[in-house]
Protein backbone atom coordinates (compact mmCIF):
# COMPACT_ATOMS: atom_id res chain seq x y z
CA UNK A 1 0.00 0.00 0.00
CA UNK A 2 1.16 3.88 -1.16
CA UNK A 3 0.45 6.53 1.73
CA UNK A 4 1.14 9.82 0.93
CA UNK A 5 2.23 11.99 3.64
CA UNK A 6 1.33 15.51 4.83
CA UNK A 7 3.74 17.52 6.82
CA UNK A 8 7.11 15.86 6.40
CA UNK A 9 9.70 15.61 4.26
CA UNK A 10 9.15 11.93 2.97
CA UNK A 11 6.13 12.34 0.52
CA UNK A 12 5.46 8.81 0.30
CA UNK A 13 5.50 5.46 2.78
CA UNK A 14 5.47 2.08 1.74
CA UNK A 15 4.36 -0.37 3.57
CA UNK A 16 3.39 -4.48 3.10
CA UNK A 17 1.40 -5.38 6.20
CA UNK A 18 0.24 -9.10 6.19
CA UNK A 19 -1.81 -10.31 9.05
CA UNK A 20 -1.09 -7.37 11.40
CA UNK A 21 3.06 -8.05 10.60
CA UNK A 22 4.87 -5.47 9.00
CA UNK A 23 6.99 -7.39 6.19
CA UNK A 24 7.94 -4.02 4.46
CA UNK A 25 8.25 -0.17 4.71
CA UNK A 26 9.71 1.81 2.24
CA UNK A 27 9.80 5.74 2.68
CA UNK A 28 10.62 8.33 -0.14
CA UNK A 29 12.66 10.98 0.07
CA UNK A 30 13.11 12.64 3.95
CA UNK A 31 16.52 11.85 5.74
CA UNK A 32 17.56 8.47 4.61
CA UNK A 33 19.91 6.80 7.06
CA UNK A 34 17.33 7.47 9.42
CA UNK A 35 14.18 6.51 7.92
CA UNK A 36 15.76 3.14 6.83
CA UNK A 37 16.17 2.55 10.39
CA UNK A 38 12.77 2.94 10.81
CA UNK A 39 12.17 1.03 8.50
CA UNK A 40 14.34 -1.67 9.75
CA UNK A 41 13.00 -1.50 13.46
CA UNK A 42 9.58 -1.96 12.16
CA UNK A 43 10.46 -5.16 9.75
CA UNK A 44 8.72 -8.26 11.51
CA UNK A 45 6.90 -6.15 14.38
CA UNK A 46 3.54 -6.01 14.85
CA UNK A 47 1.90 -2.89 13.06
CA UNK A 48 -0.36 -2.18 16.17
CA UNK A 49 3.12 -2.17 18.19
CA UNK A 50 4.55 0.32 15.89
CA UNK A 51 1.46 2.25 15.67
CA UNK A 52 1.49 2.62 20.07
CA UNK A 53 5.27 3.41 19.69
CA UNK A 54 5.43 5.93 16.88
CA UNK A 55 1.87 7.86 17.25
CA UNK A 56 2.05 11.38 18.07
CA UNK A 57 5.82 11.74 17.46
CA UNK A 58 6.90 15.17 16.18
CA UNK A 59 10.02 16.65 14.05
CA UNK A 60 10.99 19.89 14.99
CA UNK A 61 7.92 22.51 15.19
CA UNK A 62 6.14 20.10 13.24
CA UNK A 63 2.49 19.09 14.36
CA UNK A 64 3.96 15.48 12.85
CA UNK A 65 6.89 13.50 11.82
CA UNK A 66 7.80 10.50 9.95
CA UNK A 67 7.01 8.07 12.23
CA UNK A 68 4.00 9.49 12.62
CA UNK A 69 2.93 9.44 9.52
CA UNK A 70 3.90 5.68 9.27
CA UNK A 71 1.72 5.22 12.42
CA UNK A 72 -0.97 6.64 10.00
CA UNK A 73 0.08 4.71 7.22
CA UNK A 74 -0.47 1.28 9.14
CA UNK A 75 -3.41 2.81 10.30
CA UNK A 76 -4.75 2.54 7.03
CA UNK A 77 -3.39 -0.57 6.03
CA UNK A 78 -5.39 -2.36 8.76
């Protein structure tokens, strides 16, 4: 599933969510070595984990943040 974000710098998450496991997230653009940590991390968890651990996170003076928005992403994917 395509999610495309509002707010940060990565436009666009990735994500392959198969019976509530993350098996892939992919991010576009946004600061790289970072995001593919995220992306990492969340490889193999449970989405509704990631979602409790990532909701409400925020970059800077931004009202959201990339893991955030992934939180919404799997929110969706559900």
């Amino acid at each position: 599933m395509m999610y495309k974000t509002t707010g940060t710098c990565c436009k666009e998450i990735y994500v392959d969510v198969s019976e509530g496991v993350i098996k892939t997230v992919t991010f576009s653009n946004g600061c790289d070595g970072n995001l593919k940590a995220i992306a990492e991390l969340s490889r193999g968890a449970r989405a509704e984990d990631i979602i409790a651990n990532l909701s409400g996170i925020k970059c800077g003076g931004k009202t959201t943040s990339c893991p955030d928005q992934l939180a919404e992403a799997l929110r969706k994917a559900m």
